[in-house]
N, C-alpha and C. Protein backbone atom coordinates (compact mmCIF):
# COMPACT_ATOMS: atom_id res chain seq x y z
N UNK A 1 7.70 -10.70 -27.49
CA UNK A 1 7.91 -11.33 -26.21
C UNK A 1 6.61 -12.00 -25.78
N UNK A 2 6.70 -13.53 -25.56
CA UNK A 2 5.43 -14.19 -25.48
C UNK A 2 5.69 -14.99 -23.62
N UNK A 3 4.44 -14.59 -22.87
CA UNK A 3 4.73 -15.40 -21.56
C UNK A 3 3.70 -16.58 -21.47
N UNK A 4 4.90 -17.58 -21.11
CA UNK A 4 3.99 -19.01 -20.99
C UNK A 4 3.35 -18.89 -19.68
N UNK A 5 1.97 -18.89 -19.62
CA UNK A 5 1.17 -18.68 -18.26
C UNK A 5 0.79 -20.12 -17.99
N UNK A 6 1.60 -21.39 -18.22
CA UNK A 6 1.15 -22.37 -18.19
C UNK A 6 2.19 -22.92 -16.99
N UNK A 7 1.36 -23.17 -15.82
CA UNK A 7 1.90 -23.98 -14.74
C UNK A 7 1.83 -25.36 -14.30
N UNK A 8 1.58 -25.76 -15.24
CA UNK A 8 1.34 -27.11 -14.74
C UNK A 8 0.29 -27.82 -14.02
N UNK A 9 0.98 -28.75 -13.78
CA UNK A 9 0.19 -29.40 -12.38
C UNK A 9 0.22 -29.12 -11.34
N UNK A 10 1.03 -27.85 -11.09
CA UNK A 10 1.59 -27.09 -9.68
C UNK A 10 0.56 -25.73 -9.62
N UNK A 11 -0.63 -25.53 -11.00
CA UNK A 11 -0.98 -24.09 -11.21
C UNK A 11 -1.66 -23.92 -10.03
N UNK A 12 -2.66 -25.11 -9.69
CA UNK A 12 -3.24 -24.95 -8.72
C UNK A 12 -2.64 -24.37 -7.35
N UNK A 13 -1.44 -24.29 -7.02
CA UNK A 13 -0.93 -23.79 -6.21
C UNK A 13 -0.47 -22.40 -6.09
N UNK A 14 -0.13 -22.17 -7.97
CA UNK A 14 1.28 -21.17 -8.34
C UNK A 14 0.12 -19.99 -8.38
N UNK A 15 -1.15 -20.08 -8.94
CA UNK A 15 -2.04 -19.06 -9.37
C UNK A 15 -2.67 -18.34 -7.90
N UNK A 16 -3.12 -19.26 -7.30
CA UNK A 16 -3.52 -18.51 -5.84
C UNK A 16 -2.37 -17.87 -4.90
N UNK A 17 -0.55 -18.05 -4.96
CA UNK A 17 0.35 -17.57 -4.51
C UNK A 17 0.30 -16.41 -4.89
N UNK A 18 0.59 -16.30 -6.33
CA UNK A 18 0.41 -14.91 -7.12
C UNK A 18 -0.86 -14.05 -6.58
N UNK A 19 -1.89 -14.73 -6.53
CA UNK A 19 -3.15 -13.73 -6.36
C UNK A 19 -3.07 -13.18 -5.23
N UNK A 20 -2.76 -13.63 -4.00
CA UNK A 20 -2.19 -13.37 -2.73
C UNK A 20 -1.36 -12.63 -2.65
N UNK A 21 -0.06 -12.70 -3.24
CA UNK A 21 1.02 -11.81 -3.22
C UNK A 21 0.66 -10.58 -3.94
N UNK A 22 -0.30 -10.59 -4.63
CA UNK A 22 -0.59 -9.18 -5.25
C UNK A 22 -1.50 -8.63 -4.00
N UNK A 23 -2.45 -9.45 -3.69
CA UNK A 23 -3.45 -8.41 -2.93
C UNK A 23 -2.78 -7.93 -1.91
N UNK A 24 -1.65 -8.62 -0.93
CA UNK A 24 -0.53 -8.26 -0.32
C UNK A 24 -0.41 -7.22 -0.58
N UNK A 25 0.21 -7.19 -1.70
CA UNK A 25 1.22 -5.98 -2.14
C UNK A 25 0.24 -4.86 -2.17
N UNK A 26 -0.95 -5.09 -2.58
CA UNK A 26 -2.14 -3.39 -2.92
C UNK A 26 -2.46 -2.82 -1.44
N UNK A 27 -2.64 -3.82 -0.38
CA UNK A 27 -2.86 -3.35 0.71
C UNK A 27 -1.93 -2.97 1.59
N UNK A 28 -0.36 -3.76 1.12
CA UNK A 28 0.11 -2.89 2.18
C UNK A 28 1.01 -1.20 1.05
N UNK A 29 0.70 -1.20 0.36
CA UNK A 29 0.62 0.14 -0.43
C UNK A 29 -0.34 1.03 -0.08
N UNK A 30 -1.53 0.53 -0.26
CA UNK A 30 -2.89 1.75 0.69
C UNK A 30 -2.71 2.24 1.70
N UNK A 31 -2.19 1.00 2.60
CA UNK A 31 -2.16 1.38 3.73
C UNK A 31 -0.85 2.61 4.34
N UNK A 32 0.60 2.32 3.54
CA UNK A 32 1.41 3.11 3.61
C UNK A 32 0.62 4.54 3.03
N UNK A 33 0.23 4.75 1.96
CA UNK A 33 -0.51 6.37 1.90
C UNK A 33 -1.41 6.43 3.30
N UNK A 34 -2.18 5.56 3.51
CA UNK A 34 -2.91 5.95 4.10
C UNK A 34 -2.28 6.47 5.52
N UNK A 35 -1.44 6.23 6.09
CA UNK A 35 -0.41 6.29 7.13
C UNK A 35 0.37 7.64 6.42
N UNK A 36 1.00 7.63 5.99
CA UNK A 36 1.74 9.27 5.33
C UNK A 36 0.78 10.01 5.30
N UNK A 37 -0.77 9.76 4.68
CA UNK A 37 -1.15 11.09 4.97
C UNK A 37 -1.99 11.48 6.06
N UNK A 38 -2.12 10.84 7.22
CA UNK A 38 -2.56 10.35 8.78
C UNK A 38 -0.86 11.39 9.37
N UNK A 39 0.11 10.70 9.32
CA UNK A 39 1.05 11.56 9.69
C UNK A 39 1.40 13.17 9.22
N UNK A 40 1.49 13.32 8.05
CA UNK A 40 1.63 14.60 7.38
C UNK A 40 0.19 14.96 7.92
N UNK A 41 -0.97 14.61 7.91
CA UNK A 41 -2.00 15.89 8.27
C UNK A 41 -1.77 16.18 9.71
N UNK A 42 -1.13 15.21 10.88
CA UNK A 42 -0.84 15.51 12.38
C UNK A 42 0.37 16.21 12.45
N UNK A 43 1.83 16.32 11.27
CA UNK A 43 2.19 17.46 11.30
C UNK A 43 2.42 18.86 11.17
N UNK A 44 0.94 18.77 10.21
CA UNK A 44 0.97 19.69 10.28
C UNK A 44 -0.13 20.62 10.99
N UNK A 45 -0.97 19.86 11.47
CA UNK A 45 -1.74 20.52 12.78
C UNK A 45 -0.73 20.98 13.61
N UNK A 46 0.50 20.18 14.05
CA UNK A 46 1.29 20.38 15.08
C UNK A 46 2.23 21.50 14.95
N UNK A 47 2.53 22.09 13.33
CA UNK A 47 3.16 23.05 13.30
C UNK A 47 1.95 24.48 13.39
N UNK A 48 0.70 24.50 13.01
CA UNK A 48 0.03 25.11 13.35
C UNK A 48 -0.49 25.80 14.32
N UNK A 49 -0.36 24.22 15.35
CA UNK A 49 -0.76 24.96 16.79
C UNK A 49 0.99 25.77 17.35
N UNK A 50 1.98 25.21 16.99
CA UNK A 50 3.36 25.30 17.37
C UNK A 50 3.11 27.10 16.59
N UNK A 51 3.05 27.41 15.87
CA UNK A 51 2.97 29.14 15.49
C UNK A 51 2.02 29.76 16.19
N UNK A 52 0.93 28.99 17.00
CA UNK A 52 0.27 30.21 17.90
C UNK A 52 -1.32 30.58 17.22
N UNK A 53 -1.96 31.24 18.25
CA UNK A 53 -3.23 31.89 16.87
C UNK A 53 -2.70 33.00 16.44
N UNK A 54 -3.26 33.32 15.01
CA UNK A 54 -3.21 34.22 14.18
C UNK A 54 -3.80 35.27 14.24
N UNK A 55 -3.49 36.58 14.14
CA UNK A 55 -4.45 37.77 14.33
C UNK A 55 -4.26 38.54 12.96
């Protein structure tokens, strides 16, 4: 399986779309972990304090 990476006279356009749409894509991926684990660590402070102190 061979891919033609050849765009033309349009590459100038097609190559910086792609590069964009990837960095897109990595950041809003980081950012979703980074948000899940921002939420999961505030629930579970919240079930922590929700059981009380411990003796």
């Amino acid at each position: 399986m061979s891919f033609d990476f050849d765009a033309g006279k349009y590459a100038v356009y097609v190559w910086p779309a792609f590069a964009l749409t990837a960095v897109v894509f990595v950041w809003m991926i980081a950012d979703s972990l980074a948000s899940a684990r921002r939420w999961r660590a505030e629930a579970e402070r919240r079930q922590a304090d929700a059981k009380g102190p411990s003796k």
